[in-house]
C-alpha atoms as a PDB file:
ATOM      1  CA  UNK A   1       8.875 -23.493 -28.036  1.00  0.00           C
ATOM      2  CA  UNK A   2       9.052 -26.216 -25.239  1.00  0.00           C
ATOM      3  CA  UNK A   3       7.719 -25.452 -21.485  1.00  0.00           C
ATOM      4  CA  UNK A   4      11.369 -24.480 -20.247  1.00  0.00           C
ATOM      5  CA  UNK A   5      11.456 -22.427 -22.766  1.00  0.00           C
ATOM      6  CA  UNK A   6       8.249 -20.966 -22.186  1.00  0.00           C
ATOM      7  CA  UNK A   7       9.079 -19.921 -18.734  1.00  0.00           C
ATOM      8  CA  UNK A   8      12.236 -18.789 -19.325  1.00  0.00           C
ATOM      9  CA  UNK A   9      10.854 -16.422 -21.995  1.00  0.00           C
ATOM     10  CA  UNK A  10       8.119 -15.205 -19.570  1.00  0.00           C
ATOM     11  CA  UNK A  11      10.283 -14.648 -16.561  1.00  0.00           C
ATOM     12  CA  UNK A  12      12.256 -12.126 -18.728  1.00  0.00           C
ATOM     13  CA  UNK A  13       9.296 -10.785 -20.282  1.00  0.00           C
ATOM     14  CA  UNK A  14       7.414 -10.321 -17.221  1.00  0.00           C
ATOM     15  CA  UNK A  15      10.496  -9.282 -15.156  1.00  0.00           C
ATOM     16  CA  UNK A  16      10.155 -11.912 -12.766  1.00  0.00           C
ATOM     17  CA  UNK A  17      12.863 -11.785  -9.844  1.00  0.00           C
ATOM     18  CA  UNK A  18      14.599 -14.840  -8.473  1.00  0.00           C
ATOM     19  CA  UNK A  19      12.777 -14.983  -5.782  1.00  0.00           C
ATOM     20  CA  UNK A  20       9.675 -15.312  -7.422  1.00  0.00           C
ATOM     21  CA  UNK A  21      10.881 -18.507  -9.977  1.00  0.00           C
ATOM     22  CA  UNK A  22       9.389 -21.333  -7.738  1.00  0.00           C
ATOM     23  CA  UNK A  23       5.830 -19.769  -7.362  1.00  0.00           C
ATOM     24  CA  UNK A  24       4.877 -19.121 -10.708  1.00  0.00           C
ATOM     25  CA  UNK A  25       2.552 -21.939 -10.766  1.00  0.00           C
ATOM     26  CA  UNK A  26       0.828 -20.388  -7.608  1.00  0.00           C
ATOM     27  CA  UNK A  27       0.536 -16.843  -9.228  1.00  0.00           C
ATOM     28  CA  UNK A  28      -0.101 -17.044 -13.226  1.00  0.00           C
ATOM     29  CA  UNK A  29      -2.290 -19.696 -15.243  1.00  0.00           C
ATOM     30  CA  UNK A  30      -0.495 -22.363 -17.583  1.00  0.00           C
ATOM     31  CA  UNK A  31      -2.440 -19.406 -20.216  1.00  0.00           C
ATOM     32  CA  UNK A  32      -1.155 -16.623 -18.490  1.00  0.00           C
ATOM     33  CA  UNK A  33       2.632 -17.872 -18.752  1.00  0.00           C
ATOM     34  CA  UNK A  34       2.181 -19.243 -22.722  1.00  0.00           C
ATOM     35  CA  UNK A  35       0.404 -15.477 -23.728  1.00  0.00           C
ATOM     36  CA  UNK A  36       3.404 -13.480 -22.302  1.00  0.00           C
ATOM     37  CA  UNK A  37       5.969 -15.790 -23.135  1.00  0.00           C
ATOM     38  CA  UNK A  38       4.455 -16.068 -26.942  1.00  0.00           C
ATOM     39  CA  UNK A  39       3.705 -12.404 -27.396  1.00  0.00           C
ATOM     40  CA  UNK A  40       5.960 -10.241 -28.957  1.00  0.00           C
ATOM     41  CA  UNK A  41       4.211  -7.330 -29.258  1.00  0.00           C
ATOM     42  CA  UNK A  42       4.891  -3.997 -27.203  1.00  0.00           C
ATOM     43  CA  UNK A  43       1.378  -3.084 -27.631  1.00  0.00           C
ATOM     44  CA  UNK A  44      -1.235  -5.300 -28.718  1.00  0.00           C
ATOM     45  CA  UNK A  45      -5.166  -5.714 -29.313  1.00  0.00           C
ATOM     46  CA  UNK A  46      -7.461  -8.134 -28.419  1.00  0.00           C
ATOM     47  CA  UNK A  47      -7.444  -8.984 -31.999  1.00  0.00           C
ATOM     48  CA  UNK A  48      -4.026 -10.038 -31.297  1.00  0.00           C
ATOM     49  CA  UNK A  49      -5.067 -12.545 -27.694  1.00  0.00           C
ATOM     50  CA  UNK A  50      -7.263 -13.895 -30.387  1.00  0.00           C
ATOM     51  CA  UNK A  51      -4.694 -14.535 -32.837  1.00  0.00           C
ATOM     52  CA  UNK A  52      -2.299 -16.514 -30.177  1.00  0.00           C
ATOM     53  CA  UNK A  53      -4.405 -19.342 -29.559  1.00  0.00           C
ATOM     54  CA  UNK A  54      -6.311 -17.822 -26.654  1.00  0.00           C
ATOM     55  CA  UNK A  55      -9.685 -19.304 -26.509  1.00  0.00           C
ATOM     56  CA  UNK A  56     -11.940 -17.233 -25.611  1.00  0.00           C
ATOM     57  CA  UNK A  57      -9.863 -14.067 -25.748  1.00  0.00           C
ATOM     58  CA  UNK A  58     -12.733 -11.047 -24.432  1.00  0.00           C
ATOM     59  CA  UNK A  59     -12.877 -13.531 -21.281  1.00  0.00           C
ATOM     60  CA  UNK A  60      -8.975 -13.527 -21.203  1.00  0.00           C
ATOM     61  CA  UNK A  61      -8.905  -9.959 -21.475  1.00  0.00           C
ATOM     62  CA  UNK A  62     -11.162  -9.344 -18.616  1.00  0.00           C
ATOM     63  CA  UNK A  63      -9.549 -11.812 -16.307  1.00  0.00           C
ATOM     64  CA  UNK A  64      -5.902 -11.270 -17.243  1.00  0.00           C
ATOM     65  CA  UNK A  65      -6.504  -7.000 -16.349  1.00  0.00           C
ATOM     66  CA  UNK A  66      -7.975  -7.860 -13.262  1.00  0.00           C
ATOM     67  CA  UNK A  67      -5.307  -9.894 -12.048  1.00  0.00           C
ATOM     68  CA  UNK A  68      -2.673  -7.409 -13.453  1.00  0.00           C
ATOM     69  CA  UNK A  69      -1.204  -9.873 -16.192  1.00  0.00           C
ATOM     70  CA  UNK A  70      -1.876  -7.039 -18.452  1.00  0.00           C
ATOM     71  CA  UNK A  71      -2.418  -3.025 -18.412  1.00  0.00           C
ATOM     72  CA  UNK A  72      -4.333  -1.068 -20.265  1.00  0.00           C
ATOM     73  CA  UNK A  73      -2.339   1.562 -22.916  1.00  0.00           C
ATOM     74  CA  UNK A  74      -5.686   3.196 -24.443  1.00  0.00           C
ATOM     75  CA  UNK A  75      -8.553   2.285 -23.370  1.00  0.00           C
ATOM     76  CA  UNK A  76     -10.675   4.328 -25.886  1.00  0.00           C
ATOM     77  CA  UNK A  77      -8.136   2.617 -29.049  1.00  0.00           C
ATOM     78  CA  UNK A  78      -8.273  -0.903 -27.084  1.00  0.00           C
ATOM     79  CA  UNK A  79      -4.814  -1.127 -26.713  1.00  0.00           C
ATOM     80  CA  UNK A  80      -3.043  -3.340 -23.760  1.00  0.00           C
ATOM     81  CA  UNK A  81       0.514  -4.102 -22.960  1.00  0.00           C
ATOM     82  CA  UNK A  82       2.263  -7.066 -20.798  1.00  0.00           C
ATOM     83  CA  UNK A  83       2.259  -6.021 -16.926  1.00  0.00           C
ATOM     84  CA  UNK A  84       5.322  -6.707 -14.950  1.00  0.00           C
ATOM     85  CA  UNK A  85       5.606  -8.853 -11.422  1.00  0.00           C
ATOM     86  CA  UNK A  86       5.862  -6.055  -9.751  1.00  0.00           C
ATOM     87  CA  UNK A  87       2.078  -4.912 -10.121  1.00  0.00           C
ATOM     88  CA  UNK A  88       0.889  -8.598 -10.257  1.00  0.00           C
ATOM     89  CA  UNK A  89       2.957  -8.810  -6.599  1.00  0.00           C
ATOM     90  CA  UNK A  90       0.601  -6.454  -5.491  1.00  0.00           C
ATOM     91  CA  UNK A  91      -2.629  -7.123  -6.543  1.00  0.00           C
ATOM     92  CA  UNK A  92      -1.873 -10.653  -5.726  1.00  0.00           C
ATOM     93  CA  UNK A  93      -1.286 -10.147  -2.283  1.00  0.00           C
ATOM     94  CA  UNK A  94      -4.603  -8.037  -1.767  1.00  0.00           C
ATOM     95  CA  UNK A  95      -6.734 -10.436  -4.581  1.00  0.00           C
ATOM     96  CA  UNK A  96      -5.314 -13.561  -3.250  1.00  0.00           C
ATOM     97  CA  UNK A  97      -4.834 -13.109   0.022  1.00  0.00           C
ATOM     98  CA  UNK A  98      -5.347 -16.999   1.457  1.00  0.00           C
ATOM     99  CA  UNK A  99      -2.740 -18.623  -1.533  1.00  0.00           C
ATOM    100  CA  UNK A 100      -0.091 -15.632  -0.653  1.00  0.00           C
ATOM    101  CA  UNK A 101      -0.563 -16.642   3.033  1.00  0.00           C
ATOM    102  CA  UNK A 102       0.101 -20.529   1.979  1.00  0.00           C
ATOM    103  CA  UNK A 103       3.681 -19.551   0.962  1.00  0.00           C
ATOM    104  CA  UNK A 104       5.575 -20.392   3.715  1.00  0.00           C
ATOM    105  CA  UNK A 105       7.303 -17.588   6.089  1.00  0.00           C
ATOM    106  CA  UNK A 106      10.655 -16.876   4.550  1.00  0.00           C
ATOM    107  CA  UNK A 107       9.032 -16.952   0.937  1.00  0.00           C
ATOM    108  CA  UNK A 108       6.480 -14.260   2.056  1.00  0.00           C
ATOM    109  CA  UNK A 109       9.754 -12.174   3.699  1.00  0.00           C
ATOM    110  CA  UNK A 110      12.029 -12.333   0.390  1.00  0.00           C
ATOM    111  CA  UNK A 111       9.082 -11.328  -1.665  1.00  0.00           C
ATOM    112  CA  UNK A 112       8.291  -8.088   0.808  1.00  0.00           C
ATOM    113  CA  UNK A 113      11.914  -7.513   0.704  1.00  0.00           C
ATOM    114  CA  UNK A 114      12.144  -7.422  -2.899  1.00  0.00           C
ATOM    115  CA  UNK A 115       8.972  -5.465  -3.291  1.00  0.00           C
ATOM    116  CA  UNK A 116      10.373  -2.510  -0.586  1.00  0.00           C
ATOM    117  CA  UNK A 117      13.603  -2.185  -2.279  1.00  0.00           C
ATOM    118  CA  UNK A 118      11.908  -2.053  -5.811  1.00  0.00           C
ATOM    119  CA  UNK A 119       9.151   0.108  -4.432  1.00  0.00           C
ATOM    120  CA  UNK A 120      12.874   2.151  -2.373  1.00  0.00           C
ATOM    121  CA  UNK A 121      14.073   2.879  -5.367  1.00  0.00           C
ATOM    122  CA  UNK A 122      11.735   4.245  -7.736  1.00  0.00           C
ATOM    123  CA  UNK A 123      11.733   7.462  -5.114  1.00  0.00           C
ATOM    124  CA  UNK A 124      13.972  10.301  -5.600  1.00  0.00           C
ATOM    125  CA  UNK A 125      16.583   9.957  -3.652  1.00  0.00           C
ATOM    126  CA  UNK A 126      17.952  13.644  -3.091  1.00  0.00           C
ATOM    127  CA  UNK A 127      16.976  13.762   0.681  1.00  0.00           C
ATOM    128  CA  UNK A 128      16.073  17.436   0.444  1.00  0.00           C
ATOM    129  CA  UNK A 129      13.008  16.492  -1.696  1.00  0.00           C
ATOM    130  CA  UNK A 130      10.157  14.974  -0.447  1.00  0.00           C
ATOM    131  CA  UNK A 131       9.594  12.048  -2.980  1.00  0.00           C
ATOM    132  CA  UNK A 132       6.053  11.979  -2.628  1.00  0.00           C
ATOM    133  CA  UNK A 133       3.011  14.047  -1.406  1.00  0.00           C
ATOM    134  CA  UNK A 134       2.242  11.713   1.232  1.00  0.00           C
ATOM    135  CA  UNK A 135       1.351  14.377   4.680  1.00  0.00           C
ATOM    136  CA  UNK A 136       0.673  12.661   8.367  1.00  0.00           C
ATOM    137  CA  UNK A 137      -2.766  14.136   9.609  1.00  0.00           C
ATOM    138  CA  UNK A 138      -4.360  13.715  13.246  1.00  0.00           C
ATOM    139  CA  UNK A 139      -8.106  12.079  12.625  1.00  0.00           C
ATOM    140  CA  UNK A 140     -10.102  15.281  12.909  1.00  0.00           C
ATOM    141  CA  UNK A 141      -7.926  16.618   9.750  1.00  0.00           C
ATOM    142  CA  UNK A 142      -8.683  13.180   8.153  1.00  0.00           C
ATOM    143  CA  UNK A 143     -12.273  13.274   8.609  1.00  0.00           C
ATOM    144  CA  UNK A 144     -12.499  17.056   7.281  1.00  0.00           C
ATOM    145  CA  UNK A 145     -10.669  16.032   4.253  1.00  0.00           C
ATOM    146  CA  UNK A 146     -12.874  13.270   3.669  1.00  0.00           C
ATOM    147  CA  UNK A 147     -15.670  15.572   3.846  1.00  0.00           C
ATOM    148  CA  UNK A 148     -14.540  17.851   1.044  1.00  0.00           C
ATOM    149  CA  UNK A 149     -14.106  15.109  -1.353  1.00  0.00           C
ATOM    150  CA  UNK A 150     -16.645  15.133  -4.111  1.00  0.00           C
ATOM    151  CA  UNK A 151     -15.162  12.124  -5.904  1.00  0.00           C
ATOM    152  CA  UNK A 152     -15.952   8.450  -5.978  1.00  0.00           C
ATOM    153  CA  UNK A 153     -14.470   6.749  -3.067  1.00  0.00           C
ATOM    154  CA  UNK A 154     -13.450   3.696  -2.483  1.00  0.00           C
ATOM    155  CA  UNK A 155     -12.574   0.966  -0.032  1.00  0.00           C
ATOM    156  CA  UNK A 156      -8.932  -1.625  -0.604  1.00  0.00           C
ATOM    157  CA  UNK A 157      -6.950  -3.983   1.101  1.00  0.00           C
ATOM    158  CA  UNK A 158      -3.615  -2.720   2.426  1.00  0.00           C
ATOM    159  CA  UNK A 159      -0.931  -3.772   0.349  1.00  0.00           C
ATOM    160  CA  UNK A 160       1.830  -2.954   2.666  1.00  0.00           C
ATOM    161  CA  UNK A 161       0.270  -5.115   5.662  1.00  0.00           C
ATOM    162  CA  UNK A 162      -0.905  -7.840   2.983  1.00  0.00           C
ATOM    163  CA  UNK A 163       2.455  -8.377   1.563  1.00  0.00           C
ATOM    164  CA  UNK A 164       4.307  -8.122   5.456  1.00  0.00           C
ATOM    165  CA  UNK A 165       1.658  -9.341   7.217  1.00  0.00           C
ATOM    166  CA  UNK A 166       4.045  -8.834  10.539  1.00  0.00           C
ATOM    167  CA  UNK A 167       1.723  -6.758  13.129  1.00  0.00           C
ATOM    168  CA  UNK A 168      -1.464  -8.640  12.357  1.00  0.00           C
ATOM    169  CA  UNK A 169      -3.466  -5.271  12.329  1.00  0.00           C
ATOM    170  CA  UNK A 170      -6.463  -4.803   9.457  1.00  0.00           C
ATOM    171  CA  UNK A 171      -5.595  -4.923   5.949  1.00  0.00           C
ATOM    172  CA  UNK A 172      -9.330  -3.625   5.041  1.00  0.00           C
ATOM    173  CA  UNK A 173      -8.173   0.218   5.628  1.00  0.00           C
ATOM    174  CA  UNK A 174      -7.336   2.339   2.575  1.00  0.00           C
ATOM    175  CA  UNK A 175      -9.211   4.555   0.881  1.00  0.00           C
ATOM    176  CA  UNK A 176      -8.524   5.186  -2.735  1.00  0.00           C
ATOM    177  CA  UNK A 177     -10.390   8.314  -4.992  1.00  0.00           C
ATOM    178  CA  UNK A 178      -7.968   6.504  -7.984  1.00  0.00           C
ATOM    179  CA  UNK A 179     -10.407   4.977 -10.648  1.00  0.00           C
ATOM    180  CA  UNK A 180      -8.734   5.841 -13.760  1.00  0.00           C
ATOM    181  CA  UNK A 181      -7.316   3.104 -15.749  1.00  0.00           C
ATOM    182  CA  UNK A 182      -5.304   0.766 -14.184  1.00  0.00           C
ATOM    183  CA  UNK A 183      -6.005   1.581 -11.199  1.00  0.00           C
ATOM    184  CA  UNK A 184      -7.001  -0.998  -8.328  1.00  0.00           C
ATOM    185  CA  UNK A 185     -10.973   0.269  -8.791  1.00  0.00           C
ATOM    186  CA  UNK A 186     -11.103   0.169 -12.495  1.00  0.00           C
ATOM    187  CA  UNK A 187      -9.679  -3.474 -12.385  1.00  0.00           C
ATOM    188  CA  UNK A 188     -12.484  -4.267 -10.199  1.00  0.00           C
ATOM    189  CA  UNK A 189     -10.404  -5.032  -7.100  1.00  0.00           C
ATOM    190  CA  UNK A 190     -11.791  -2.075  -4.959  1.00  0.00           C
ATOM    191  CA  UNK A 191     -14.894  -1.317  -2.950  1.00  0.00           C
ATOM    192  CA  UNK A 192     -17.357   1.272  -3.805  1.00  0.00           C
ATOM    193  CA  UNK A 193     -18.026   2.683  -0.314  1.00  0.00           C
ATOM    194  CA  UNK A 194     -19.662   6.736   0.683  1.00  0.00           C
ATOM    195  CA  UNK A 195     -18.450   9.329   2.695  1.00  0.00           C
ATOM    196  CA  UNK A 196     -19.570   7.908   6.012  1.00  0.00           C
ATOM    197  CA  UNK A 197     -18.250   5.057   5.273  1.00  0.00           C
ATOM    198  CA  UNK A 198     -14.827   6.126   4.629  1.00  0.00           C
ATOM    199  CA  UNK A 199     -15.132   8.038   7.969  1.00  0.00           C
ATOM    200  CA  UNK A 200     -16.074   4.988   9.994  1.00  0.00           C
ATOM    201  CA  UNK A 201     -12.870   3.073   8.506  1.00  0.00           C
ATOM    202  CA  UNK A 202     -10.648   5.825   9.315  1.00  0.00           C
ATOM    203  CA  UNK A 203     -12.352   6.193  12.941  1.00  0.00           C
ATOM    204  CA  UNK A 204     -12.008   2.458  13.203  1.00  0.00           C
ATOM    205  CA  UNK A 205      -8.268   2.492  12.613  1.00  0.00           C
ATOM    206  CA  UNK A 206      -7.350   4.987  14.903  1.00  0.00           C
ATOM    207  CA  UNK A 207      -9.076   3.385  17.582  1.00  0.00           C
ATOM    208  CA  UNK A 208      -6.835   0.201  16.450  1.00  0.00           C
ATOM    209  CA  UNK A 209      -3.261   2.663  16.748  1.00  0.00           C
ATOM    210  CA  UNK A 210      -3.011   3.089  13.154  1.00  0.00           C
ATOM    211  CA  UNK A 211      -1.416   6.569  11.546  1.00  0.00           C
ATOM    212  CA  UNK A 212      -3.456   8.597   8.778  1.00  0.00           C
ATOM    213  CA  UNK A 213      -1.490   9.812   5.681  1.00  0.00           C
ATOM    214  CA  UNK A 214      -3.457  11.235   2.992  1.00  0.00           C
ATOM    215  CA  UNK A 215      -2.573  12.162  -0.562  1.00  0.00           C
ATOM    216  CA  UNK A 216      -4.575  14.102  -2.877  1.00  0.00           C
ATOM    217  CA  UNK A 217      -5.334  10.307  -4.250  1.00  0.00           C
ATOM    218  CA  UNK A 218      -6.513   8.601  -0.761  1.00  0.00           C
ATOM    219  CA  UNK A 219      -6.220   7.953   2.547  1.00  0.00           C
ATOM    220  CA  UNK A 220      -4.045   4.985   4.126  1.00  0.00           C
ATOM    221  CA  UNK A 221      -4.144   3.979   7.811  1.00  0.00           C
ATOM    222  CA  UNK A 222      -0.550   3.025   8.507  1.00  0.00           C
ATOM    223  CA  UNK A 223       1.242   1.140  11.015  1.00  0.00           C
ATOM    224  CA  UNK A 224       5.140   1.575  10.966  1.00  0.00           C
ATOM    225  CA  UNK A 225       6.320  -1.717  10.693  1.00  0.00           C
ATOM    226  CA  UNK A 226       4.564  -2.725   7.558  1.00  0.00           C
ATOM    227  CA  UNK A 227       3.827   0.454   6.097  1.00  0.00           C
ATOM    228  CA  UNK A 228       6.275   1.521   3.221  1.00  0.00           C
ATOM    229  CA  UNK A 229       6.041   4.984   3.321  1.00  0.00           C
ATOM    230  CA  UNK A 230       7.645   4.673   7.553  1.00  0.00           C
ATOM    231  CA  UNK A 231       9.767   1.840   6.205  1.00  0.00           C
ATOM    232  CA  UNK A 232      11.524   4.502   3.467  1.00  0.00           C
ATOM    233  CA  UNK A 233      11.415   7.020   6.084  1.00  0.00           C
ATOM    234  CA  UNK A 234      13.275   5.078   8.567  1.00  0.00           C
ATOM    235  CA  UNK A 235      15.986   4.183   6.074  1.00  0.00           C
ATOM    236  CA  UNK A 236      16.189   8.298   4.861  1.00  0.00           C
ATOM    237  CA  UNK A 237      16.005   9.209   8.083  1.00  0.00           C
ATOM    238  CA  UNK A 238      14.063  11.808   7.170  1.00  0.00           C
ATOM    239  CA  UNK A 239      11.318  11.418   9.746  1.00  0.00           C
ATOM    240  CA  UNK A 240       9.477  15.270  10.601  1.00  0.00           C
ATOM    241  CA  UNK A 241       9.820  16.260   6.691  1.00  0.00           C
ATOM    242  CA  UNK A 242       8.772  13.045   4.497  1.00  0.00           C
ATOM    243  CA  UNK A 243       5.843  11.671   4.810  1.00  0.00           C
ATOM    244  CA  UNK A 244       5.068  15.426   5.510  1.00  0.00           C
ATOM    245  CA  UNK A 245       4.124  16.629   8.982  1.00  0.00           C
ATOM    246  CA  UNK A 246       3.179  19.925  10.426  1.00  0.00           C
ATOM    247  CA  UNK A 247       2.527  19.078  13.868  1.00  0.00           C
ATOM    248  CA  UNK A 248       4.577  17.412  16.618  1.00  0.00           C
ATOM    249  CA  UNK A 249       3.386  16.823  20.317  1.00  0.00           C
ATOM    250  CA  UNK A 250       3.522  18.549  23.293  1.00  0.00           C
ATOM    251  CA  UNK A 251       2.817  17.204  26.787  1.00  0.00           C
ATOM    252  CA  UNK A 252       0.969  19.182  29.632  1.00  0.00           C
ATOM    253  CA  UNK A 253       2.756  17.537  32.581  1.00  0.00           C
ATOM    254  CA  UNK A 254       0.311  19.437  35.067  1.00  0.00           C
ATOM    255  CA  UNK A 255      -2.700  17.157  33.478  1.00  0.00           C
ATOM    256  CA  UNK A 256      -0.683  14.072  32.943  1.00  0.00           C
ATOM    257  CA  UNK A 257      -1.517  10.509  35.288  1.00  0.00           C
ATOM    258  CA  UNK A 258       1.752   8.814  34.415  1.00  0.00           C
ATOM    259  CA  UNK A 259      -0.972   5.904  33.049  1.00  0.00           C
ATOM    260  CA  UNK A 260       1.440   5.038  29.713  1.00  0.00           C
ATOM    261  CA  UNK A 261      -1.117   4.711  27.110  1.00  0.00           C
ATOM    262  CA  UNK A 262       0.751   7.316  24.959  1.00  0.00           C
ATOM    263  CA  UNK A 263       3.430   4.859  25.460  1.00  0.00           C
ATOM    264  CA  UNK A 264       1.628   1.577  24.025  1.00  0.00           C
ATOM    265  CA  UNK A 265      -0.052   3.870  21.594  1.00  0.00           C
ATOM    266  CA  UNK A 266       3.201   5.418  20.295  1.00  0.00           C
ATOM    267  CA  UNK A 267       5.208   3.586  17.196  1.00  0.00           C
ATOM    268  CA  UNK A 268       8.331   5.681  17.443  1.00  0.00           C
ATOM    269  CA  UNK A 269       8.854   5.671  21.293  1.00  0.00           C
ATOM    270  CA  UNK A 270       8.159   8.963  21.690  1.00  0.00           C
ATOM    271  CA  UNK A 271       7.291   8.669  25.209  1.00  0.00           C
ATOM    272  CA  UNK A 272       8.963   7.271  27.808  1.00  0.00           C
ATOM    273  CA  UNK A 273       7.784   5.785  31.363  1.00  0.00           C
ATOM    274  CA  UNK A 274       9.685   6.127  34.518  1.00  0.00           C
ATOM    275  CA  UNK A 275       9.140   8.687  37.733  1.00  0.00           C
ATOM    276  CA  UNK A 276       7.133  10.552  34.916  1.00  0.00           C
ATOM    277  CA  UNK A 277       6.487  10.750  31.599  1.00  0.00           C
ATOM    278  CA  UNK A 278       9.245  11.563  29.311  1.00  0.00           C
ATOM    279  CA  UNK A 279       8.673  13.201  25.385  1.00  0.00           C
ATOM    280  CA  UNK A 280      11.230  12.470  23.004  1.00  0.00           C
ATOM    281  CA  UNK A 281      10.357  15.391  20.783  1.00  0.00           C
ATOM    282  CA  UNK A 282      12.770  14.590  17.829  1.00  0.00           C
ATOM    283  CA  UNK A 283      10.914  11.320  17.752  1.00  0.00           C
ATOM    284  CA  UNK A 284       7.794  12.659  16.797  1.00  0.00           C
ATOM    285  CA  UNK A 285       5.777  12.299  13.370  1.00  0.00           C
ATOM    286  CA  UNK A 286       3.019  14.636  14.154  1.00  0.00           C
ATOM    287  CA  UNK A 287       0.380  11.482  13.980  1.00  0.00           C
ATOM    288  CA  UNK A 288      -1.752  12.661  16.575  1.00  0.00           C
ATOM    289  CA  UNK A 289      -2.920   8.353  17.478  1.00  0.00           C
ATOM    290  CA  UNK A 290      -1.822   9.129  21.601  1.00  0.00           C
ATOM    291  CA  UNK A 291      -3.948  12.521  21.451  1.00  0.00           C
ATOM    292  CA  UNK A 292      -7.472  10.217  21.132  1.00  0.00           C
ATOM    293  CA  UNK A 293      -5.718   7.840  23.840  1.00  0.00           C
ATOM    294  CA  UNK A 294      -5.201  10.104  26.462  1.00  0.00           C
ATOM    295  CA  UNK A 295      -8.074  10.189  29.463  1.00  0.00           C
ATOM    296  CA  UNK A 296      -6.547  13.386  31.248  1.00  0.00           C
ATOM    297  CA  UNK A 297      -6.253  15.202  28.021  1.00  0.00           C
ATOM    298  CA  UNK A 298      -2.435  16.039  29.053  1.00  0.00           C
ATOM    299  CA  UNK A 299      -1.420  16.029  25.144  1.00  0.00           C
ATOM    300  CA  UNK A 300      -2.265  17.893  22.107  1.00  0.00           C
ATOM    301  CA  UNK A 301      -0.252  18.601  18.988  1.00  0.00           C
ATOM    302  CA  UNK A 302       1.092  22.140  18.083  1.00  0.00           C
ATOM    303  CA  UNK A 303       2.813  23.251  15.190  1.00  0.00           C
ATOM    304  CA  UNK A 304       6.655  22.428  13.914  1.00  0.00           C
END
């Protein structure tokens, strides 16, 4: 099989977009692209790396997982199947953070856009469902949910803000309890942090304006220009019911200084500065970010 036809044969294998053709060479090995593109297998073994010409195939193994060339299928049989660009997108742009960054501008834009509408449309899409158990909690909900997690926790990159990039917030904020296979941790891509750890990150990002969604898998720290779950939420229009949110805010106007924080702190423009503040209920997420920002304690969130 000749180079072209190499490629060729692992764009379509790997289900590499357009947008992705002129920066293969930046994402996969020369080895990468001639194991996908000469493996015909749905599932295959190491055995099988071994048989293609690989090498040193255990190493291959190890390093192609890791960088989401391949998934596992079985770990207890040994059992592995190609990966798509989809994943390697993402762990790419978390993994390999200064090369992503070295694609210029408009590259980095297509390849978020692509990634959104992939990412768009694997949700349900019947508006009366919430397509995933994603729930907007102040911090001190946050914190008590971190607290009454027994499981191994761990520390990731963002890959919302790594692959956008636009607000130039912390990408060092989400906290995972996934470590089964194929999962971020067990590909050895995640940090192995504690409880007080995870409790100090979150802390951190509030004081920084980002939201808190949790999930019974994690915790992410979310801004809502980056963030994909406030990205699919502005193009639902489903904001109050998905991500989930009990709580929306209410203003004591007897307390309030007129200072604005709530309105620098706010990303839905919620509040509104003039001869006083204004609240633009309907606005609200429930996010609780201008409740820690307030210094006459004029706001506090009440239920839906």
């Amino acid at each position: 099989m000749s180079q072209s036809n190499k490629v060729i044969t692992f764009i379509q294998r790997f289900q590499v977009p357009e947008v992705g053709y002129q920066y293969l060479d930046r994402m996969f090995t020369v080895e990468e692209i001639e194991f996908v593109s000469g493996n015909e297998k749905d599932i295959f073994t190491i055995d099988d790396i071994a048989r293609s010409g690989v090498i040193d195939a255990e190493q291959f193994l190890k390093n192609s997982y890791r960088r989401g060339i391949i998934s596992v299928v079985d770990l207890e049989k040994g059992s592995y199947k190609i990966s798509n660009f989809y994943g390697r997108l993402d762990i790419f742009s978390i993994s390999e953070t200064d090369t992503y960054k070295k694609f210029p501008l408009e590259a980095r834009d297509s390849l978020d856009e692509w990634y959104f509408e992939a990412y768009y449309k694997g949700l349900n899409q019947n508006p009366e469902v919430r397509p995933t158990d994603d729930e907007i909690l102040p911090l001190e909900e946050v914190l008590s949910f971190i607290d009454g997690q027994e499981r191994p926790v761990y520390l990731n990159y963002c890959d919302c803000r790594s692959l956008r990039g636009d607000c130039g917030l912390s990408t060092k904020t989400c906290i995972t309890y996934r470590d089964g296979i194929n999962s971020f941790a067990h590909r050895g891509l995640s940090e192995k942090i504690d409880k007080e750890k995870a409790k100090e990150i979150v802390i951190k990002a509030d004081k920084i304006g980002l939201m808190h969604t949790v999930n019974p898998n994690g915790i992410c720290n979310c801004c809502d220009d980056c963030c994909y779950l406030f990205r699919g939420q502005n193009r639902r229009g489903s904001s109050g019911f998905w991500p989930k949110t009990d709580n929306i805010i209410e203003l004591d106007t007897s307390k309030c200084i007129k200072c604005g924080k709530c309105v620098k702190r706010c990303h839905f423009e919620v509040f509104q500065k003039g001869y006083k503040i204004l609240v633009h209920e309907t606005k609200c997420v429930g996010c609780g970010i201008c409740v820690q920002s307030c210094p006459a304690g004029a706001l506090k969130l009440k239920g839906r």
